[in-house]
Protein backbone atom coordinates (compact mmCIF):
# COMPACT_ATOMS: atom_id res chain seq x y z
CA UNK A 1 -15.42 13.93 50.93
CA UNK A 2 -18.42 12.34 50.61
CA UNK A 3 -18.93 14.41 47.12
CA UNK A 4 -15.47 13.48 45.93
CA UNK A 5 -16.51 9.45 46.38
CA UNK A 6 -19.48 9.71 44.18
CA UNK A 7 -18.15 11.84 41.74
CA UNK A 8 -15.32 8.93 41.58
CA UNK A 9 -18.18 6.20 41.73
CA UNK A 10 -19.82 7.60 39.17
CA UNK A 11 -16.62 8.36 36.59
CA UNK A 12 -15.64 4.57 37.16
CA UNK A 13 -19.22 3.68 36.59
CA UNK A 14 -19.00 5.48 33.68
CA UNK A 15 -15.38 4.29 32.74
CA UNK A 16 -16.44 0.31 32.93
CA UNK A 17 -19.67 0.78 31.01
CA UNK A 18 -17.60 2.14 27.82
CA UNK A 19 -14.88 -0.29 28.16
CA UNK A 20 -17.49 -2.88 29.32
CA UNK A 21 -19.20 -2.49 25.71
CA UNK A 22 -15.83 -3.32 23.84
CA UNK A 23 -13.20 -5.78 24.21
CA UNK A 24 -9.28 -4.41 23.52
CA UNK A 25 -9.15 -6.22 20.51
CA UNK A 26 -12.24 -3.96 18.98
CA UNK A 27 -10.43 -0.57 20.57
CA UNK A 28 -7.14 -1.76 18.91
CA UNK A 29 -8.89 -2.82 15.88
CA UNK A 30 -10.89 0.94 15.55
CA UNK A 31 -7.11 2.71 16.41
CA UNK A 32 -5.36 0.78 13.94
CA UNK A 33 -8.11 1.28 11.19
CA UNK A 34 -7.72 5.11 11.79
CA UNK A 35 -4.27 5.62 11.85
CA UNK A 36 -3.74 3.72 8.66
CA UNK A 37 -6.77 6.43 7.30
CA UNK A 38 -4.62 8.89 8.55
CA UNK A 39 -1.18 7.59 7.42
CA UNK A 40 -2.10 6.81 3.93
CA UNK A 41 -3.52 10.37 3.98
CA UNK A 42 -0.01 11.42 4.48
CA UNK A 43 1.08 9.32 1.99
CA UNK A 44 -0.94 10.31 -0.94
CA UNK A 45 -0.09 13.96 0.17
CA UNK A 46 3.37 13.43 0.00
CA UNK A 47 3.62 11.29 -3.59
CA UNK A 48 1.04 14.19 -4.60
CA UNK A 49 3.91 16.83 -3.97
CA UNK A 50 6.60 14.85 -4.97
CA UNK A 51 5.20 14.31 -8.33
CA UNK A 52 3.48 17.76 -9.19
CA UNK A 53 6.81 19.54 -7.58
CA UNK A 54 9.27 17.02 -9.61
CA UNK A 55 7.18 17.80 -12.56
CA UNK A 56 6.99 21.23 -11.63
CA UNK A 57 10.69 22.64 -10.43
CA UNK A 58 11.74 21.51 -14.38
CA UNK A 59 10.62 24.67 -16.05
CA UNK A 60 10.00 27.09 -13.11
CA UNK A 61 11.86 30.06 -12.45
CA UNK A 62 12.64 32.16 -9.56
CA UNK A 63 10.86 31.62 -6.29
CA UNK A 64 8.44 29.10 -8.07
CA UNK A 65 11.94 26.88 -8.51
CA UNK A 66 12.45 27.39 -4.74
CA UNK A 67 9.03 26.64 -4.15
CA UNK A 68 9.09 23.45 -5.74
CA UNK A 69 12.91 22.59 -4.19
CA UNK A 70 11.48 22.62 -0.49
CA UNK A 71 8.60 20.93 -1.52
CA UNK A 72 10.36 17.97 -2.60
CA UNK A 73 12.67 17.92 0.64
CA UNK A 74 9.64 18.36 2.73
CA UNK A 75 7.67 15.26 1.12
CA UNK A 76 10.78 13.24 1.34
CA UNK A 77 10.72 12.88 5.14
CA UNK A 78 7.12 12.85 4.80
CA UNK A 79 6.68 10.13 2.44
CA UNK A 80 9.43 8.50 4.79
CA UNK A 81 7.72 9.13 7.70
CA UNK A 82 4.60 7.94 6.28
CA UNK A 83 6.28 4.37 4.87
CA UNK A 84 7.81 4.04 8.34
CA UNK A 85 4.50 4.28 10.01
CA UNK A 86 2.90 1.91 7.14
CA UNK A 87 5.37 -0.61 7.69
CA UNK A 88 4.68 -0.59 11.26
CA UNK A 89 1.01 -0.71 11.19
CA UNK A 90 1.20 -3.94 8.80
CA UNK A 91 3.49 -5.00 11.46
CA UNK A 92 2.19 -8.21 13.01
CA UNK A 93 1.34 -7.89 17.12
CA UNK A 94 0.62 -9.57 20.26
CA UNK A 95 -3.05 -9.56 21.45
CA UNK A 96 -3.71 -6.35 22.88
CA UNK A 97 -4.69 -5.72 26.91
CA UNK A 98 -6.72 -2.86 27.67
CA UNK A 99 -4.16 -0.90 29.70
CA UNK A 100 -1.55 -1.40 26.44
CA UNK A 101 -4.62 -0.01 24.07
CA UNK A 102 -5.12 3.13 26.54
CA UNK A 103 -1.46 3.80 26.47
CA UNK A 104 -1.00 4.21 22.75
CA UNK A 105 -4.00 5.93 22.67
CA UNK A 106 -2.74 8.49 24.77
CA UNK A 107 0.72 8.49 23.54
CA UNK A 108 -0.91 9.04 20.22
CA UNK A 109 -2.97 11.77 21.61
CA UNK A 110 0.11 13.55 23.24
CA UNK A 111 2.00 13.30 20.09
CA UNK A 112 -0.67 14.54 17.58
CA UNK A 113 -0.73 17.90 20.04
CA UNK A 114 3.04 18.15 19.66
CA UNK A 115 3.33 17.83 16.16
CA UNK A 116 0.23 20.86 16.09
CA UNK A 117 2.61 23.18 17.60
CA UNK A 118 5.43 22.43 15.96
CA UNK A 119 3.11 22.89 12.81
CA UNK A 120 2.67 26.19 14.42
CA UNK A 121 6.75 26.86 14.50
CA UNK A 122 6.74 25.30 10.56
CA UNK A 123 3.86 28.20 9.16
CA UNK A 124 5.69 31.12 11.52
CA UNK A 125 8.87 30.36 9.94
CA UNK A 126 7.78 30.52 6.85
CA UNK A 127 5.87 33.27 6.97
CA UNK A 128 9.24 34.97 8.44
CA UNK A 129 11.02 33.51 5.46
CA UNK A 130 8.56 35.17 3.54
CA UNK A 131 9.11 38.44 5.13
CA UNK A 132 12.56 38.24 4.82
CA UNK A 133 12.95 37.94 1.29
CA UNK A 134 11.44 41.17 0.86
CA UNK A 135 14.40 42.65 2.34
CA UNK A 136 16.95 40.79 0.49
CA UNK A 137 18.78 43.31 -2.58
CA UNK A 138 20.33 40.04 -4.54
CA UNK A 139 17.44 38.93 -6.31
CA UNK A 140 18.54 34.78 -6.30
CA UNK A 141 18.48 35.41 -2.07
CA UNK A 142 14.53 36.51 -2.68
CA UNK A 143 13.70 34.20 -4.46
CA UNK A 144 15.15 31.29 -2.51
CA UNK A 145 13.95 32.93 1.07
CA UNK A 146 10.29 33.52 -0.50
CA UNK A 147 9.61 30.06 -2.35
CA UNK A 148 10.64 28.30 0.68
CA UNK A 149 8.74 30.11 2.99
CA UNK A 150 5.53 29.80 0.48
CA UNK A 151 6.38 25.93 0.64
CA UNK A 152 7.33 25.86 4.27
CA UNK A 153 4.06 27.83 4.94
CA UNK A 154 1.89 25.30 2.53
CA UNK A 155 3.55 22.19 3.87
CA UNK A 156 2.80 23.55 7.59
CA UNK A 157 -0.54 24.44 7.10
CA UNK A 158 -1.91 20.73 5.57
CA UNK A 159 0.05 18.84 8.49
CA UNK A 160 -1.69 21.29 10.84
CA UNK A 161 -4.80 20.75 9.70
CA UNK A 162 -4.10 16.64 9.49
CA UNK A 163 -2.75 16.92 12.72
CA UNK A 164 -5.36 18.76 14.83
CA UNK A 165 -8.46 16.80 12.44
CA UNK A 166 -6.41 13.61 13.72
CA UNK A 167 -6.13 14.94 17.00
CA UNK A 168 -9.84 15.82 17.11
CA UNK A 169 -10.92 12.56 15.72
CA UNK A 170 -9.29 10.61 18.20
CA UNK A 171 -10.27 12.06 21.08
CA UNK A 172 -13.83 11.71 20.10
């Protein structure tokens, strides 16, 4: 018991010197700085593909068309996504309290290590795209199942690496 206590003493100890060196505004203010890092990130990467697929998909054929299709559905709900998040960062707020600061932290936290699995579920289904197209006899079925699982894999594989670098920053 009497283990437990200091252990306790010394984490709160420890707790109110970190938080004792900041005020919530300067956590809020560090949070918000790197989540609109992050979220322009996703931004550029999604007017990137936009414009090199919309450029692209003109004069490809076969599953480089298909390729280029998915990637321009994908960055649509990115670049959404992205504008969405903008718009709310830019957002004007109330004054921030410490507990409100920890709790989007968090939430952010929680949500960065969903989106890494489902990231997961994205490159496995494209790879299984990919592996299905080599079984597929009518040659415009190939091509379709293989350029989106190339784009489905490609796609997966940045926002799993933006996700767990994001995840990884912000728990640091």
């Amino acid at each position: 018991m009497k283990r437990l206590f200091f252990a306790l003493l010394i984490l709160l100890v420890n707790v109110l010197s970190v938080f004792a060196q900041h005020t919530p505004q300067d956590l809020f203010s560090k949070q918000q700085q790197l989540q609109k890092v992050s979220t322009w990130t996703l931004a550029g990467w999604s007017v990137a593909n936009l414009a090199v697929s919309g450029i692209g998909i003109g004069s490809a054929q076969g599953s480089t068309k298909y390729f280029h299709e998915m990637n321009l559905y994908w960055n649509a709900v990115n670049a959404g996504i992205a504008g969405l998040g903008l718009v709310h960062l830019y957002k004007k707020r109330d004054a921030p309290t410490l507990s409100s600061v920890i709790r989007e932290h968090y939430g952010l936290q929680n949500s960065l290590l969903l989106n890494s699995g489902l990231d997961v579920a994205y490159v496995t289904s494209g790879l299984w795209l990919m592996d299905k197209s080599k079984a597929e006899s009518d040659p415009k079925r190939h091509d379709r199942f293989r350029g989106f699982g190339q784009a489905i894999v490609a796609q997966g594989g940045f926002l799993l690496l933006f996700d767990v670098t994001n995840l990884l920053i912000h728990r640091s």
